[in-house]
N, C-alpha and C. Protein backbone atom coordinates (compact mmCIF):
# COMPACT_ATOMS: atom_id res chain seq x y z
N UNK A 1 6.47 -12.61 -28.76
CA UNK A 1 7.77 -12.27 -29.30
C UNK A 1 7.60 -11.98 -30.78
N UNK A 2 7.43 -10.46 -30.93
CA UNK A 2 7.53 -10.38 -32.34
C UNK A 2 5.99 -9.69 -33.16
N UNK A 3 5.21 -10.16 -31.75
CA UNK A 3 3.78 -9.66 -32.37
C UNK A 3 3.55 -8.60 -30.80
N UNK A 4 3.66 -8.98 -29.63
CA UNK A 4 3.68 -7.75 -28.74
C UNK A 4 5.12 -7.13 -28.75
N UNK A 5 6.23 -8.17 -27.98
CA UNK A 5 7.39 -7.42 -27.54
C UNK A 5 8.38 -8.24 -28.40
N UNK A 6 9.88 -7.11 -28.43
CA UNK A 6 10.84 -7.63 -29.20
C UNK A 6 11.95 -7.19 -28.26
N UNK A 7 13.41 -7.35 -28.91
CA UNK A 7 14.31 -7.27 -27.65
C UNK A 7 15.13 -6.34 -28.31
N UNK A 8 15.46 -5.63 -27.50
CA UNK A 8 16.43 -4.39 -27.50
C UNK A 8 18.00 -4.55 -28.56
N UNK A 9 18.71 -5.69 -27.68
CA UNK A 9 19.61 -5.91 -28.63
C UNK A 9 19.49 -7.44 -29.70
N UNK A 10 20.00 -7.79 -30.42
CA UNK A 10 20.26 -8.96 -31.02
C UNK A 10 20.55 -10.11 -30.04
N UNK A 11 19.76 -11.52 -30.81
CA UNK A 11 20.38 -12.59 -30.06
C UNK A 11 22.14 -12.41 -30.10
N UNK A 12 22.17 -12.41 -31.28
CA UNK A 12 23.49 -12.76 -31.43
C UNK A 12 24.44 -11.95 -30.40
N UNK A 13 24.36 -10.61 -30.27
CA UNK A 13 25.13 -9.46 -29.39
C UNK A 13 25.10 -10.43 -28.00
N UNK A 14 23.53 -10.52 -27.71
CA UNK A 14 23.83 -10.97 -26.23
C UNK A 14 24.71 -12.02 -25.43
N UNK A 15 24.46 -12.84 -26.80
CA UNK A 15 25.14 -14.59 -26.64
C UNK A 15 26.78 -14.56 -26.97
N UNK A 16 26.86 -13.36 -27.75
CA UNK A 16 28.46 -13.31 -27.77
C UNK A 16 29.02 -12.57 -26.59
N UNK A 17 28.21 -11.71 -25.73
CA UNK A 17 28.96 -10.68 -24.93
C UNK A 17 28.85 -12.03 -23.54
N UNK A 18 28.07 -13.13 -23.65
CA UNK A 18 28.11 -13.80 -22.56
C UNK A 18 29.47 -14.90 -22.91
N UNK A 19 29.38 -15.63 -24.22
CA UNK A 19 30.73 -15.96 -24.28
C UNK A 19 32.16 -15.65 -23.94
N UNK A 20 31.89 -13.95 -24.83
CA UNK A 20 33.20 -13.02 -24.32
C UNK A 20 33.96 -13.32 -23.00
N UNK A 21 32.53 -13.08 -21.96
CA UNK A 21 33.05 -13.63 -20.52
C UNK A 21 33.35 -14.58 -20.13
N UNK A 22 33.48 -15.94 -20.53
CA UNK A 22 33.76 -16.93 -20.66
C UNK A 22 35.25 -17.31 -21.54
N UNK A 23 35.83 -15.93 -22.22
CA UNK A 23 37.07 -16.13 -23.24
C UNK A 23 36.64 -16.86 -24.37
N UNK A 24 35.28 -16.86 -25.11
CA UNK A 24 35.32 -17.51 -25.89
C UNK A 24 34.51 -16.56 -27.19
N UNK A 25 35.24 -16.47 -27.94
CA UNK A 25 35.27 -15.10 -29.07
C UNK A 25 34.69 -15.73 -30.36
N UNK A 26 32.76 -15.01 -30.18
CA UNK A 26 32.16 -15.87 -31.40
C UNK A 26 31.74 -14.56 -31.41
N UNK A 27 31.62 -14.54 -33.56
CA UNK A 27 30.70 -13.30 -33.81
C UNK A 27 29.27 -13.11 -33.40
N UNK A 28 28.92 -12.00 -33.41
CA UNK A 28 27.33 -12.09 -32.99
C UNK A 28 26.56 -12.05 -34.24
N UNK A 29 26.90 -11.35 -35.39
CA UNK A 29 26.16 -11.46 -37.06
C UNK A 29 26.12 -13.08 -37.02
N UNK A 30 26.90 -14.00 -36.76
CA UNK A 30 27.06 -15.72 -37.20
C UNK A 30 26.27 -16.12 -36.32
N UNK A 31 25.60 -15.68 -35.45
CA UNK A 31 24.90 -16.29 -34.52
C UNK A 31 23.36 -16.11 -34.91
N UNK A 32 23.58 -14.87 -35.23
CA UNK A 32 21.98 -14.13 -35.30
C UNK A 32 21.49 -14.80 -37.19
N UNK A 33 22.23 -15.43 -37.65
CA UNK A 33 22.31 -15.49 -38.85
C UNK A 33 22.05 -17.75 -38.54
N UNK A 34 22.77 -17.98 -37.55
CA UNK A 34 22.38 -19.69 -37.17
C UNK A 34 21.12 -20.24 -36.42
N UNK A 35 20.91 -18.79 -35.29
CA UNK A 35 20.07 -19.29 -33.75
C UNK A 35 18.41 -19.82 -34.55
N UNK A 36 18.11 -18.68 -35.65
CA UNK A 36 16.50 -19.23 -35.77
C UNK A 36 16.76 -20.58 -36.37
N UNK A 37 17.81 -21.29 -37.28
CA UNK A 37 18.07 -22.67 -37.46
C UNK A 37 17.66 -23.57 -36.08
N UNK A 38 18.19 -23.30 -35.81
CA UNK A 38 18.77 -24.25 -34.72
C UNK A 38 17.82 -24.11 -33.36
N UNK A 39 17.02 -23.24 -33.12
CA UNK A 39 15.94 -22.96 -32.87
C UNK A 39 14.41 -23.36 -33.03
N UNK A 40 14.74 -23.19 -34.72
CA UNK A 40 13.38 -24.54 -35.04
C UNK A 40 13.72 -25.51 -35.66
N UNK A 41 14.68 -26.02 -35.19
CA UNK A 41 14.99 -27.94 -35.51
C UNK A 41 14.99 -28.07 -33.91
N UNK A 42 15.12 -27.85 -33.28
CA UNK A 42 14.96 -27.96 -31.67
C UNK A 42 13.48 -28.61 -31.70
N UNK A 43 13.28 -29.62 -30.71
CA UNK A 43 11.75 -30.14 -29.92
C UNK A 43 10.85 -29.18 -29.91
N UNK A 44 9.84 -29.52 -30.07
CA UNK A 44 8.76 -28.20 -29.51
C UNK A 44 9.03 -27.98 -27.53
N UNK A 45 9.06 -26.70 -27.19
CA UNK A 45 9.24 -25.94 -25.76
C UNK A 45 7.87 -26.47 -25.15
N UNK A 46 8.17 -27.78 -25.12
CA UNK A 46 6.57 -28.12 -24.32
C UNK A 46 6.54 -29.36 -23.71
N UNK A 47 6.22 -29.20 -22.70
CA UNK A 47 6.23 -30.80 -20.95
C UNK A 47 5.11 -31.03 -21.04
N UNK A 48 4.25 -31.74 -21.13
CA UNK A 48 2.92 -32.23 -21.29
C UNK A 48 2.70 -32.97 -19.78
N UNK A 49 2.14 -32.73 -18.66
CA UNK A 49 1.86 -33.23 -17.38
C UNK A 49 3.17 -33.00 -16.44
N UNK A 50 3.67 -32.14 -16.43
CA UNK A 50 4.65 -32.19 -15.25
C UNK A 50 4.36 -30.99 -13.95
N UNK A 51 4.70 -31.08 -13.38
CA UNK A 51 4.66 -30.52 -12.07
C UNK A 51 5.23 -29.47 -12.18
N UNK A 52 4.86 -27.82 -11.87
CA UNK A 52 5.36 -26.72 -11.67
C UNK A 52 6.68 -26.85 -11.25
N UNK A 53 7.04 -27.60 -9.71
CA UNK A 53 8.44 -28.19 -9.60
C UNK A 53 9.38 -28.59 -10.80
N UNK A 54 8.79 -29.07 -11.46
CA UNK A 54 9.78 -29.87 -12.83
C UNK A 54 9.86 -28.70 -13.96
N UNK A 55 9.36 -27.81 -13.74
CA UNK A 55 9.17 -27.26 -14.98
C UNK A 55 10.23 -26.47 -15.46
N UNK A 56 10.43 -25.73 -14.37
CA UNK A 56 11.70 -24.49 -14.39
C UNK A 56 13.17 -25.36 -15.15
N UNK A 57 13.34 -26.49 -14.68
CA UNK A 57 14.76 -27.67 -14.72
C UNK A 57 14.59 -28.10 -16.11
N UNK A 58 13.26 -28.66 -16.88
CA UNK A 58 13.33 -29.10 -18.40
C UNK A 58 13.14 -27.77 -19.18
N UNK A 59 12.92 -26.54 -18.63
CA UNK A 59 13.01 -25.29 -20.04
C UNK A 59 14.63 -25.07 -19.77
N UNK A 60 15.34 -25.20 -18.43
CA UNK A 60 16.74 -24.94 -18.62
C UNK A 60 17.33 -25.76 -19.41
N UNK A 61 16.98 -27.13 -19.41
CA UNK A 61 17.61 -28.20 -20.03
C UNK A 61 17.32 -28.25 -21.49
N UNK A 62 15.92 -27.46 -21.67
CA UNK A 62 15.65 -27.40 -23.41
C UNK A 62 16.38 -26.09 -24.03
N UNK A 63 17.19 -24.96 -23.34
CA UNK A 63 17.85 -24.07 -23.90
C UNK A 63 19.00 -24.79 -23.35
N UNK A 64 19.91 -25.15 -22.73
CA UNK A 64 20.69 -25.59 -22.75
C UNK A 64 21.29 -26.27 -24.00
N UNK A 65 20.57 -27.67 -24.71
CA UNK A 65 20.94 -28.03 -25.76
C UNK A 65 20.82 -27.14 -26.84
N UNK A 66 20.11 -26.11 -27.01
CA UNK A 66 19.74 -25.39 -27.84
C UNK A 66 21.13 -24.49 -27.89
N UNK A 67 21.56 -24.32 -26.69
CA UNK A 67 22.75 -23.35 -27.06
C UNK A 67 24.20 -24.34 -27.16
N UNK A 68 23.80 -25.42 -26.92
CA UNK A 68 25.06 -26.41 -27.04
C UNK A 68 25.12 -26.62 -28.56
N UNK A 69 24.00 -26.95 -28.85
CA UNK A 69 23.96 -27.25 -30.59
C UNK A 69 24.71 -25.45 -31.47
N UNK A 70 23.40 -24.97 -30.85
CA UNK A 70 24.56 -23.60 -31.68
C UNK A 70 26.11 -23.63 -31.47
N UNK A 71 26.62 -23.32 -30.55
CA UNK A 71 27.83 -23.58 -30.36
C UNK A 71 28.89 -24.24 -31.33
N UNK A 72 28.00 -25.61 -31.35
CA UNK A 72 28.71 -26.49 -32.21
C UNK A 72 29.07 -26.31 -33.60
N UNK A 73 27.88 -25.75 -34.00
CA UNK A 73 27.48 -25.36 -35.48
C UNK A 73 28.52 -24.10 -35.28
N UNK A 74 28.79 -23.28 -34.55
CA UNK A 74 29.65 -22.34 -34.64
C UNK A 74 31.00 -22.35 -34.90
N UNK A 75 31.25 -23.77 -34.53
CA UNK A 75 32.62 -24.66 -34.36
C UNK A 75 33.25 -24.10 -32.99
N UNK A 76 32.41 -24.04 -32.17
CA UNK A 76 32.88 -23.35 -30.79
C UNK A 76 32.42 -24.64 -29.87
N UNK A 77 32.52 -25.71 -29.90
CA UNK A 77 32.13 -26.81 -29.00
C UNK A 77 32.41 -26.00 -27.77
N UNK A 78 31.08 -26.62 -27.11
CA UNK A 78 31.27 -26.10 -25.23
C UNK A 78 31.58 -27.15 -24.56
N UNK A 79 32.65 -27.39 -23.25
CA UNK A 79 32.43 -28.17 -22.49
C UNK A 79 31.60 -28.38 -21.82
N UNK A 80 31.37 -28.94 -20.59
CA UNK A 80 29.90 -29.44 -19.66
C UNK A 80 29.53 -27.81 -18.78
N UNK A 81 31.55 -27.61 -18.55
CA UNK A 81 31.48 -26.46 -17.10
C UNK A 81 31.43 -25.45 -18.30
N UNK A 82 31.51 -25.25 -19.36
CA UNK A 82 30.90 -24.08 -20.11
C UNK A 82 30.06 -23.67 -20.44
N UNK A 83 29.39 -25.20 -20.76
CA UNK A 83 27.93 -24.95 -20.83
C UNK A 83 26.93 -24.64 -20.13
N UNK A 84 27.21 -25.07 -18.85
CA UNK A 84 26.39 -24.95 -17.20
C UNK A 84 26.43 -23.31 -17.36
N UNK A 85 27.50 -22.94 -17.31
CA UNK A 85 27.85 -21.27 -16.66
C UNK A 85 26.89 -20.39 -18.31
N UNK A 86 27.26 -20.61 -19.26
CA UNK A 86 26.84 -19.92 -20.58
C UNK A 86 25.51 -19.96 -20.36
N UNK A 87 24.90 -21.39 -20.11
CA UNK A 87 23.27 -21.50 -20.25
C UNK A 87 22.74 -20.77 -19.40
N UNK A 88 22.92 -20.56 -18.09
CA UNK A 88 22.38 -20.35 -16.77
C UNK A 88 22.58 -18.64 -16.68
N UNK A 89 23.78 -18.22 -17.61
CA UNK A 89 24.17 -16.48 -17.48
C UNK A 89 22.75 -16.26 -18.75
N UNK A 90 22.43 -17.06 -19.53
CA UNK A 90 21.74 -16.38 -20.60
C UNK A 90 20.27 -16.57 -20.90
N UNK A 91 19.70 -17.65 -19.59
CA UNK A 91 18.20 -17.91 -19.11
C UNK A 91 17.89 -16.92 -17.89
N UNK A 92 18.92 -16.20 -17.23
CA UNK A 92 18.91 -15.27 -16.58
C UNK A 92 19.00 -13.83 -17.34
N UNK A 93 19.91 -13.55 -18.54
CA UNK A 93 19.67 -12.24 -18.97
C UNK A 93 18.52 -12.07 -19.74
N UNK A 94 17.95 -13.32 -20.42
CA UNK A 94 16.66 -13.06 -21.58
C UNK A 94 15.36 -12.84 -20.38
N UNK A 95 15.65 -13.38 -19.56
CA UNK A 95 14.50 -12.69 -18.42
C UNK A 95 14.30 -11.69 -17.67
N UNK A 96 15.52 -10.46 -17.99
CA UNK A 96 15.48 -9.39 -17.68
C UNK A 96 14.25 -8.20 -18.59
N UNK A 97 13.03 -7.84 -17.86
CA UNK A 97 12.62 -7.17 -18.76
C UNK A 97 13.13 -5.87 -19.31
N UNK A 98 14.56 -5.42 -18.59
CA UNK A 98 15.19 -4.54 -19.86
C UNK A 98 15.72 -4.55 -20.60
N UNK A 99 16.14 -5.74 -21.10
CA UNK A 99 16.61 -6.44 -22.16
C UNK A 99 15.59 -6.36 -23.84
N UNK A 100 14.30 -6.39 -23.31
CA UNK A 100 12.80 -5.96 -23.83
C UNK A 100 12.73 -5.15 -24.31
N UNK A 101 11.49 -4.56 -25.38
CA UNK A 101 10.85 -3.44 -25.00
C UNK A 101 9.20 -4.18 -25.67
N UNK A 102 8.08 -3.04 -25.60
CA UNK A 102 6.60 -2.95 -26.41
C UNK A 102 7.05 -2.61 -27.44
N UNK A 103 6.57 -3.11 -28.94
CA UNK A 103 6.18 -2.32 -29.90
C UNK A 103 5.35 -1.48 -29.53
N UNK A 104 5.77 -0.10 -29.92
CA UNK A 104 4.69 1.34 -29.60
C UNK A 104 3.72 1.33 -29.56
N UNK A 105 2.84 1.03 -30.55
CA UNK A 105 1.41 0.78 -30.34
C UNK A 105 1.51 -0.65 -29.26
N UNK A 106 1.70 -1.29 -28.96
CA UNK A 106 0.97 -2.33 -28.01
C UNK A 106 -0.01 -1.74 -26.79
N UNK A 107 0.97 -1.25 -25.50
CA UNK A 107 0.22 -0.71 -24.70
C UNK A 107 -1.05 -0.03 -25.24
N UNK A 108 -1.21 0.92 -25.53
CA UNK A 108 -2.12 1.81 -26.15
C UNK A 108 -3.36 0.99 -26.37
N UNK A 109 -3.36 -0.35 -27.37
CA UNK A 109 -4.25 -0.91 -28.13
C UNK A 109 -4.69 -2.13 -27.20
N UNK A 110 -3.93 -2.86 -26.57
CA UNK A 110 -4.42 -3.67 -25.30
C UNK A 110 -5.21 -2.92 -24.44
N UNK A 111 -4.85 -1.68 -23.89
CA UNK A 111 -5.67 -0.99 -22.78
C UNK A 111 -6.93 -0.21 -23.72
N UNK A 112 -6.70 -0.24 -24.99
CA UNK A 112 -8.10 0.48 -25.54
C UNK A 112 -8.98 -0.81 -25.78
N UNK A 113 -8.56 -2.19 -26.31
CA UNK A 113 -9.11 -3.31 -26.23
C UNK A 113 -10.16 -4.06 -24.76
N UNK A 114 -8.94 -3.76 -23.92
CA UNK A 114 -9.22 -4.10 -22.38
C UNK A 114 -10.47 -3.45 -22.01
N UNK A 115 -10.48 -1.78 -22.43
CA UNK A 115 -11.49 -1.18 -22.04
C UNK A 115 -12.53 -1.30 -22.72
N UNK A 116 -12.91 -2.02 -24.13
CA UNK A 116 -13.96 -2.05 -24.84
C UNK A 116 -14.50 -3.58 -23.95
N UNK A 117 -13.84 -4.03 -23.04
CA UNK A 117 -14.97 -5.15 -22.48
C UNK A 117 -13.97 -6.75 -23.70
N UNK A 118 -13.31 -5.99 -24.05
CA UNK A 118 -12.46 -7.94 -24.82
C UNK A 118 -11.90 -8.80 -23.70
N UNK A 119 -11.91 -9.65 -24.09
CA UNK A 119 -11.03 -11.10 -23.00
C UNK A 119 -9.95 -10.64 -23.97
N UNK A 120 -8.42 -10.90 -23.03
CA UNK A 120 -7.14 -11.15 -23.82
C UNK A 120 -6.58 -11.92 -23.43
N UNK A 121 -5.73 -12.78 -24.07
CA UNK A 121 -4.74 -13.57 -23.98
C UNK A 121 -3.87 -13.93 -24.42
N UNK A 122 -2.55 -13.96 -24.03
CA UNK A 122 -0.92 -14.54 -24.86
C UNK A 122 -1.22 -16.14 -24.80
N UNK A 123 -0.93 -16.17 -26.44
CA UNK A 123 -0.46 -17.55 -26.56
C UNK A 123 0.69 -17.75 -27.00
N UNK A 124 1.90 -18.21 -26.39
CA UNK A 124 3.27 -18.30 -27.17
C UNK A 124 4.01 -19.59 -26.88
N UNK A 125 4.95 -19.61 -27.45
CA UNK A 125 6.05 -20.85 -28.16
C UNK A 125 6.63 -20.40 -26.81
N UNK A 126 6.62 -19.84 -25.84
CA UNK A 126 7.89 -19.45 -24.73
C UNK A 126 7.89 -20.51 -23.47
N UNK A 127 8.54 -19.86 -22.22
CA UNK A 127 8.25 -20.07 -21.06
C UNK A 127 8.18 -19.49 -20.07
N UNK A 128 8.31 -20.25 -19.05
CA UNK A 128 7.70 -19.41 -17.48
C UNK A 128 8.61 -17.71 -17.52
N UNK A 129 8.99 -17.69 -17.68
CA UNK A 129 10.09 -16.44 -17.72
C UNK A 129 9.19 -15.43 -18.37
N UNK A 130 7.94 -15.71 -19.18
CA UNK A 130 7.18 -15.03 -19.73
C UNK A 130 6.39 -14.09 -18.66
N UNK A 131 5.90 -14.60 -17.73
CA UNK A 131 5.02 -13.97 -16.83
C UNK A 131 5.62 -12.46 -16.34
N UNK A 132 7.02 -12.74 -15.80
CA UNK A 132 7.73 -12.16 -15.11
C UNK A 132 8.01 -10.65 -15.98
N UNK A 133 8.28 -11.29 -17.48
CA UNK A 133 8.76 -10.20 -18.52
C UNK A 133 7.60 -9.31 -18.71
N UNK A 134 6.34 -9.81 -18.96
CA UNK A 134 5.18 -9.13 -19.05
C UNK A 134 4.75 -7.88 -18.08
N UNK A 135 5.14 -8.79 -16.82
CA UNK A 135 4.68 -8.05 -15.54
C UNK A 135 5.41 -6.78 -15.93
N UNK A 136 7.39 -7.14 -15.75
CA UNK A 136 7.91 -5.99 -15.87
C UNK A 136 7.93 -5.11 -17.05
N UNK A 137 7.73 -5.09 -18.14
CA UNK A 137 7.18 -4.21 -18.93
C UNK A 137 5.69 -3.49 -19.13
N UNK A 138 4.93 -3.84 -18.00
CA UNK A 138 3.60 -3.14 -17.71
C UNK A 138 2.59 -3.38 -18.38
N UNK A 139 2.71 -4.98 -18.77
CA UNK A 139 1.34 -5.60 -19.97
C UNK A 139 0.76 -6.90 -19.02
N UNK A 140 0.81 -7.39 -18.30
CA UNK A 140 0.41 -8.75 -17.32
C UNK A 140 -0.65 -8.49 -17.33
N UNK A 141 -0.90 -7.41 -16.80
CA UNK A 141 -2.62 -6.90 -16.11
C UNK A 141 -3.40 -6.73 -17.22
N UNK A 142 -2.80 -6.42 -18.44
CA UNK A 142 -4.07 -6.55 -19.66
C UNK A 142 -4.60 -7.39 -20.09
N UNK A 143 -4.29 -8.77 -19.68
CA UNK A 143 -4.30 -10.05 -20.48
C UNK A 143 -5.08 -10.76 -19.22
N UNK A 144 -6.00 -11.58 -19.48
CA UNK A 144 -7.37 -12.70 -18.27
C UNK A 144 -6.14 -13.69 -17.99
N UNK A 145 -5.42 -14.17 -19.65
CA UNK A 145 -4.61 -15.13 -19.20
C UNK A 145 -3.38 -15.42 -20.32
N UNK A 146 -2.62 -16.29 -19.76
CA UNK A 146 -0.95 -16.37 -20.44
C UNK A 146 -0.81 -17.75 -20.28
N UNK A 147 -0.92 -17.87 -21.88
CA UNK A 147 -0.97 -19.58 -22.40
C UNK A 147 1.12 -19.85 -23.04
N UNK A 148 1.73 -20.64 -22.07
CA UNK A 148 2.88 -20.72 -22.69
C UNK A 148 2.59 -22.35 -23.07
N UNK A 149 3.71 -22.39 -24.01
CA UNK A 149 3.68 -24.03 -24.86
C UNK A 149 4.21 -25.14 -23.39
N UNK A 150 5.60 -24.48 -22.95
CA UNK A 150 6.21 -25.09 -22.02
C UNK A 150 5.26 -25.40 -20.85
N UNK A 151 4.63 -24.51 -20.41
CA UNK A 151 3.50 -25.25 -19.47
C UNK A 151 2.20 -25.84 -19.86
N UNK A 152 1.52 -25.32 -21.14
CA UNK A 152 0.54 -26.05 -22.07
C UNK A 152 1.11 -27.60 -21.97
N UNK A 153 2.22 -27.80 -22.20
CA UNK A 153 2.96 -28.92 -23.28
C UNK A 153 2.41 -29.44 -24.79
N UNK A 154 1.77 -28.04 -25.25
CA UNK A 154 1.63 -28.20 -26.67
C UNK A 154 2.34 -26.99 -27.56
N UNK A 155 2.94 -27.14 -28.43
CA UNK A 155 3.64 -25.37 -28.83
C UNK A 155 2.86 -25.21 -30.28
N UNK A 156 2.49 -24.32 -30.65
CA UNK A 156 2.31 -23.79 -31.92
C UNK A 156 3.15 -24.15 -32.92
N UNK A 157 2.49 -24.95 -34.19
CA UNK A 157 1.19 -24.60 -34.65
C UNK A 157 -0.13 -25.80 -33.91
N UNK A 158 0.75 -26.64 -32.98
CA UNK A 158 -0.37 -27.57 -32.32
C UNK A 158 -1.69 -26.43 -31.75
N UNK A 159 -2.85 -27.04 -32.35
CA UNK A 159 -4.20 -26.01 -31.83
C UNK A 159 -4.23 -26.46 -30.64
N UNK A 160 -3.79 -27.68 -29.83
CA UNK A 160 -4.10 -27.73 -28.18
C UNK A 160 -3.86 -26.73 -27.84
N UNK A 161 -2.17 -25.72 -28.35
CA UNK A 161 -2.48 -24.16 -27.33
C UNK A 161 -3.18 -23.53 -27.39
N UNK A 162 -4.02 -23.67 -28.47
CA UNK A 162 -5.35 -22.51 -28.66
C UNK A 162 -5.99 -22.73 -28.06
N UNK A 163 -6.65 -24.24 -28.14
CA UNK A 163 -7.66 -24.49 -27.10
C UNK A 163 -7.40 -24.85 -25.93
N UNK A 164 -6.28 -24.34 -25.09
CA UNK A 164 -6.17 -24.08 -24.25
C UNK A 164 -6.33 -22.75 -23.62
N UNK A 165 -6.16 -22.11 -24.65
CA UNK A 165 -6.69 -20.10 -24.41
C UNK A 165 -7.70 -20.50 -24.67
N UNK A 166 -8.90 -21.08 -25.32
CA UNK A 166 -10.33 -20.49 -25.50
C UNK A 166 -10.72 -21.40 -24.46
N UNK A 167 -10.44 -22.50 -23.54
CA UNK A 167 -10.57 -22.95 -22.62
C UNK A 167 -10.71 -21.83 -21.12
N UNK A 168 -9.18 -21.29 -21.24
CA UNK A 168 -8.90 -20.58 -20.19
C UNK A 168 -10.23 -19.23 -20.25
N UNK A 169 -10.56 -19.01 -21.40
CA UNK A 169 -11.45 -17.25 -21.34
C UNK A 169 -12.73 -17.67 -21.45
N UNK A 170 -13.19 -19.34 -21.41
CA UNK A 170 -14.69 -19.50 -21.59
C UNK A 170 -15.21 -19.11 -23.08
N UNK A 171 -14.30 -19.30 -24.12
CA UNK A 171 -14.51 -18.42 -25.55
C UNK A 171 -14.98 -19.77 -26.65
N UNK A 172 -15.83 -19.39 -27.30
CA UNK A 172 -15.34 -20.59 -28.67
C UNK A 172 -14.56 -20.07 -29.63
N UNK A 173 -14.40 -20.77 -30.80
CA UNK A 173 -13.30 -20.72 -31.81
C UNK A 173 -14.05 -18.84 -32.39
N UNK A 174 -15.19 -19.09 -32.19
CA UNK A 174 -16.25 -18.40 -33.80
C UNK A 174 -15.83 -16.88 -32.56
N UNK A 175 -15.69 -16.70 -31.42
CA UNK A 175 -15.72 -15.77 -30.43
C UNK A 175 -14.45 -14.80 -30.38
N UNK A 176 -13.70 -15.12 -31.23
CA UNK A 176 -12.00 -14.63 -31.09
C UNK A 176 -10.98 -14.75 -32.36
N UNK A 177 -10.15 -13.61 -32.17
CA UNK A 177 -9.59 -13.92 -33.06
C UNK A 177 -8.19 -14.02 -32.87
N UNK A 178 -7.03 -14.35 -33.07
CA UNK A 178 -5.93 -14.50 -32.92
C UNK A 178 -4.57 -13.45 -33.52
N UNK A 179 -3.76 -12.40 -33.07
CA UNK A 179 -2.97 -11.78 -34.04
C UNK A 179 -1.59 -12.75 -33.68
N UNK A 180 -1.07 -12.98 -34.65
CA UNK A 180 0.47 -13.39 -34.55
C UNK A 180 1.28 -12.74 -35.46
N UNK A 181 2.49 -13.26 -35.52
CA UNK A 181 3.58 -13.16 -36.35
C UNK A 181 4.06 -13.84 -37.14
N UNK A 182 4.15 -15.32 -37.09
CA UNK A 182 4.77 -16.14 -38.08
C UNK A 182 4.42 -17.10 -38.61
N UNK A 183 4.10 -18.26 -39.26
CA UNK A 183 3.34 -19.04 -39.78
C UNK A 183 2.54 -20.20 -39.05
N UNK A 184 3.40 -20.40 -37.81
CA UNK A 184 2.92 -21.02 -36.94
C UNK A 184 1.59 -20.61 -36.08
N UNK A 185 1.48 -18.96 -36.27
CA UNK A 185 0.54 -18.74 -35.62
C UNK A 185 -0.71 -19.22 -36.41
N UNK A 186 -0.79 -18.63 -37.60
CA UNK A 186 -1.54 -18.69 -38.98
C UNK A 186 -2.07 -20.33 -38.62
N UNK A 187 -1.06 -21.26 -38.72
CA UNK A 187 -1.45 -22.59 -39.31
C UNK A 187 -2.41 -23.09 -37.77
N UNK A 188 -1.91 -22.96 -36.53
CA UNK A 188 -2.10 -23.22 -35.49
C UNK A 188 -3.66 -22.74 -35.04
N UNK A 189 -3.80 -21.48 -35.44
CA UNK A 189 -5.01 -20.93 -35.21
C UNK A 189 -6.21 -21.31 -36.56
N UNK A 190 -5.75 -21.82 -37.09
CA UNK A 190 -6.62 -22.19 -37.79
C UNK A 190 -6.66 -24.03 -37.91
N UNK A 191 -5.86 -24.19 -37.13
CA UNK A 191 -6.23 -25.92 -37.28
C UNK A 191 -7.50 -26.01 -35.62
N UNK A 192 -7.30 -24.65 -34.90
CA UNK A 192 -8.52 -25.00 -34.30
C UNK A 192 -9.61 -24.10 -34.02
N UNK A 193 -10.04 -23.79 -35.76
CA UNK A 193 -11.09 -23.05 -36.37
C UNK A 193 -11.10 -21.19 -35.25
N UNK A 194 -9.83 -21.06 -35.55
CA UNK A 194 -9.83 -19.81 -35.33
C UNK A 194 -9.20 -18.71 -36.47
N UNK A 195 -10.06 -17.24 -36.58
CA UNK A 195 -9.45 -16.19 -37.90
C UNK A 195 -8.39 -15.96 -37.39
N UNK A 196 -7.24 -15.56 -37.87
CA UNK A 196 -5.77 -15.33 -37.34
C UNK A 196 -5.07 -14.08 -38.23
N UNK A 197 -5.48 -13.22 -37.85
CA UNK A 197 -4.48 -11.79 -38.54
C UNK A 197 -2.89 -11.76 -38.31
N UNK A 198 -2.34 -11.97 -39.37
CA UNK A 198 -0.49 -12.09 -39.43
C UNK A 198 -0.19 -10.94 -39.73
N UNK A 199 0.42 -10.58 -38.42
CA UNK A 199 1.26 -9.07 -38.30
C UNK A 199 2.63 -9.26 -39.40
N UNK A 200 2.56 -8.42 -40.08
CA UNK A 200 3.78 -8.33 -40.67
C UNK A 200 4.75 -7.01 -40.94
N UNK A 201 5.81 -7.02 -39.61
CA UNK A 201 6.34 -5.77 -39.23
C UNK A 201 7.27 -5.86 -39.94
């Protein structure tokens, strides 16, 4: 998010047009201007030993509060039956991959990568919903493997997710290098002796 794919419209647009339906009339600029708050004061997106079964139920339950807290901060308190219906309409639309798109160069540079013989791999702060988005935007197949925090149960800048990608590709630290986006990648990839190039779009 941010270093391959980004999303078409604004958090904020989406989360207000799902309220809307609900009768509940929040700007989308006040949102898009609160969510990265409230976003990273949130837990790290990560279950450390749970069962594929369990998994899907604690990432609903970790955006759930996440959008209950916004809310609040919005001065839009949700009830329980608002919150059920809001959370569940908007863990379903962010997993639409047309909601998505590639930065332009991505495709291009994965499949020219892919073809020079590189191992690839996503490492991200996300969840299972990741696989699905990848697939449908036509990048799954470029990548050996897809390291999320939520099923890791470590999130960036913790290096367990790293070394859980150089685990997954048979790689050492000195073998790879890491591109991200935000400081977490930077600090993360280098707390487990990996070079880390910070995209800055």
């Amino acid at each position: 998010m941010g270093t391959l794919i980004t999303l078409r419209r604004s958090v904020g647009a989406v989360y207000a047009e799902a309220a809307a339906g609900l009768g509940i009339d929040v700007d989308a600029g006040h949102i898009d201007r609160l969510f990265p708050t409230v976003h990273r004061q949130a837990p790290p997106l990560a279950f450390p030993a749970v069962s594929d079964a369990a998994l899907t139920g604690l990432e609903q339950a970790w955006w759930a509060a996440c959008i209950d807290e916004l809310f609040l901060q919005l001065g839009n308190p949700l009830d329980q039956c608002q919150l059920t219906q809001i959370s569940q309409q908007l863990m379903g639309r962010f997993a639409e991959p047309g909601l998505w798109r590639c930065f332009e160069e991505v495709p291009t540079l994965l499949r020219r990568w892919r073809g020079a013989g590189l191992k690839l791999a996503v490492v991200s702060n996300f969840d299972s919903r990741l696989d699905a988005l990848l697939a449908g935007l036509g990048l799954h197949d470029c990548f050996d493997a897809v390291l999320i925090s939520s099923r890791v149960g470590a999130a960036k800048p913790d290096p367990r997710l790293f070394e859980a990608a150089l685990a997954a590709l048979q790689l050492s630290p000195q073998q790879v290098w890491h591109l991200g986006d935000a400081r977490e990648d930077l600090e993360g990839a280098r707390a487990a002796g990996i070079p880390c190039l910070l995209v800055e779009r």
